[in-house]
C-alpha atoms as a PDB file:
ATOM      1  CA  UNK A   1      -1.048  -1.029   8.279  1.00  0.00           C
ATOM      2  CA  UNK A   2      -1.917   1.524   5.860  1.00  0.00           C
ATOM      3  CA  UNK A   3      -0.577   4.441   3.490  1.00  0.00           C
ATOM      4  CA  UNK A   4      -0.294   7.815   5.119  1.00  0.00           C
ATOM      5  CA  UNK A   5      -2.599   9.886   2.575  1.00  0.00           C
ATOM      6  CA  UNK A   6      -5.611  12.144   3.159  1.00  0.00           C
ATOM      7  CA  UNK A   7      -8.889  10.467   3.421  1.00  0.00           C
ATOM      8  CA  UNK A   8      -7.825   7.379   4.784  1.00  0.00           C
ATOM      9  CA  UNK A   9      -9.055   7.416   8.765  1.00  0.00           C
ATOM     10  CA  UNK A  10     -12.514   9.305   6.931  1.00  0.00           C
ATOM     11  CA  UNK A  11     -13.025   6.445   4.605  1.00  0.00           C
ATOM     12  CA  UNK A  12     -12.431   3.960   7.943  1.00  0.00           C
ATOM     13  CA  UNK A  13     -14.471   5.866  10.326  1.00  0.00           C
ATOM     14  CA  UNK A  14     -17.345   6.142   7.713  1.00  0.00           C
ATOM     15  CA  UNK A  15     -17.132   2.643   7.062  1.00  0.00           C
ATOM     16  CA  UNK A  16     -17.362   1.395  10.341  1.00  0.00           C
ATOM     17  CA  UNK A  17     -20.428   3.509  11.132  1.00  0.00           C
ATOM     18  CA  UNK A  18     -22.020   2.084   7.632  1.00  0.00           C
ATOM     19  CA  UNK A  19     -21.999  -1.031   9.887  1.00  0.00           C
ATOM     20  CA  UNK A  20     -23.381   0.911  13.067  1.00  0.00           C
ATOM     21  CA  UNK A  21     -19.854   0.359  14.541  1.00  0.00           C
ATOM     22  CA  UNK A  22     -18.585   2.650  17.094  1.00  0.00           C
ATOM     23  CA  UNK A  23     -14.804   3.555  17.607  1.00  0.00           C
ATOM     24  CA  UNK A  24     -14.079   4.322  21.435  1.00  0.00           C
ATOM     25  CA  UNK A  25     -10.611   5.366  20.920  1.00  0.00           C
ATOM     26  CA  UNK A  26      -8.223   6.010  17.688  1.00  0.00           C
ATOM     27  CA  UNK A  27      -4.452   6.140  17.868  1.00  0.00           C
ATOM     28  CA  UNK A  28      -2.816   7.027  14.537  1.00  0.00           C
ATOM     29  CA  UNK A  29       0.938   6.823  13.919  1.00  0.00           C
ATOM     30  CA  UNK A  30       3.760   7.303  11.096  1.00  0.00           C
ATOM     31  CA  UNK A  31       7.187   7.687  10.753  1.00  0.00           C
ATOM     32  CA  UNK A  32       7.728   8.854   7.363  1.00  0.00           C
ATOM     33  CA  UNK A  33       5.088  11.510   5.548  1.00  0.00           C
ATOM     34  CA  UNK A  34       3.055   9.705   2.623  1.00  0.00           C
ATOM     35  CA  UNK A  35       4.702   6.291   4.236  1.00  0.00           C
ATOM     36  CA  UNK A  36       3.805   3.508   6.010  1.00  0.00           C
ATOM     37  CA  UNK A  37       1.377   4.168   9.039  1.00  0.00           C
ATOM     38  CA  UNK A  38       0.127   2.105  11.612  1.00  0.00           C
ATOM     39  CA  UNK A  39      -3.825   2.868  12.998  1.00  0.00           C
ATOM     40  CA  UNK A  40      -5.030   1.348  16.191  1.00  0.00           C
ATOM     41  CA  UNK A  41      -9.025   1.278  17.100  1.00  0.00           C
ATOM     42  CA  UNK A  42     -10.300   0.677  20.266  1.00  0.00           C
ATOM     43  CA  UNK A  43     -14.129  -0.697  19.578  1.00  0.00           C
ATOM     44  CA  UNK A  44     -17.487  -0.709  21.637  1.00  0.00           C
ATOM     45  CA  UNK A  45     -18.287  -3.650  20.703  1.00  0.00           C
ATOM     46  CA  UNK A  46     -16.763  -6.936  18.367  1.00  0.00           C
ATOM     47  CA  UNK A  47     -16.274  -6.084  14.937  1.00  0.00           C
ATOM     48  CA  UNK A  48     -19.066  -7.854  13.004  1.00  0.00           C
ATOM     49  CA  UNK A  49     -18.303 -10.802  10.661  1.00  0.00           C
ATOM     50  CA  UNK A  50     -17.223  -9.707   7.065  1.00  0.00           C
ATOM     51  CA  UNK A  51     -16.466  -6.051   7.976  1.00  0.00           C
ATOM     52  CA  UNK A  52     -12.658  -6.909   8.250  1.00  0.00           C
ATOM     53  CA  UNK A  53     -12.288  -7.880   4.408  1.00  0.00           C
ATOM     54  CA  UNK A  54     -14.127  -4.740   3.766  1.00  0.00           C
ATOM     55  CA  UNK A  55     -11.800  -2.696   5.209  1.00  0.00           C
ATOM     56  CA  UNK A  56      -8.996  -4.507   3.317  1.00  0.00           C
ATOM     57  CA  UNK A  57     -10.704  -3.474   0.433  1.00  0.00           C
ATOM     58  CA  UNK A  58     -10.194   0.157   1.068  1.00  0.00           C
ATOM     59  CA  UNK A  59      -7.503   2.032  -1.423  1.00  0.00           C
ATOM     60  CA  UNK A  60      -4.193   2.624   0.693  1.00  0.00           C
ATOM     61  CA  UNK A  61      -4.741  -0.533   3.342  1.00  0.00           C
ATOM     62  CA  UNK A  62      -2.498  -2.849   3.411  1.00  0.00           C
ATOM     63  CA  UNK A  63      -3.196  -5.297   6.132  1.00  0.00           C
ATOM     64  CA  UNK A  64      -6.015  -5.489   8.785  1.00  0.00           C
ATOM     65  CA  UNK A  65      -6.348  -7.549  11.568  1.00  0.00           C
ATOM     66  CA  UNK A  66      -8.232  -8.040  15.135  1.00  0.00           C
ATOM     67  CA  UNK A  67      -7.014  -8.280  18.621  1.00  0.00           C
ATOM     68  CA  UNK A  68      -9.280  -8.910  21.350  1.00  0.00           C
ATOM     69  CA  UNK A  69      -7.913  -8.226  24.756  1.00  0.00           C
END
């Protein structure tokens, strides 16, 4: 769950590939303009250990979590 605002899927992506992470797929949703938003990434491979709390550390994110189908 983030903030809709401009930068924010940039400052994800770039992170991510900091780690050497790829993103397979992106889905990106709002209701509102400059609300809440949801973003849904589809990963090549499991998201490292500690890169999660990174990403909560990001200005305009306010909750992160995994799923692993």
């Amino acid at each position: 769950l983030h903030r809709d605002m401009p930068g924010i899927i940039g400052k994800i992506g770039s992170l991510l590939g900091s780690f050497n992470v790829n993103i397979a797929s992106m889905q990106v949703g709002r209701k509102i303009v400059r609300g809440d938003a949801v973003m849904a990434l589809s990963l090549d491979d499991p998201l490292p250990e500690g890169i999660l709390s990174e990403i909560t550390k990001v200005a305009g994110i306010r909750d992160a979590y995994t799923v692993n189908l």
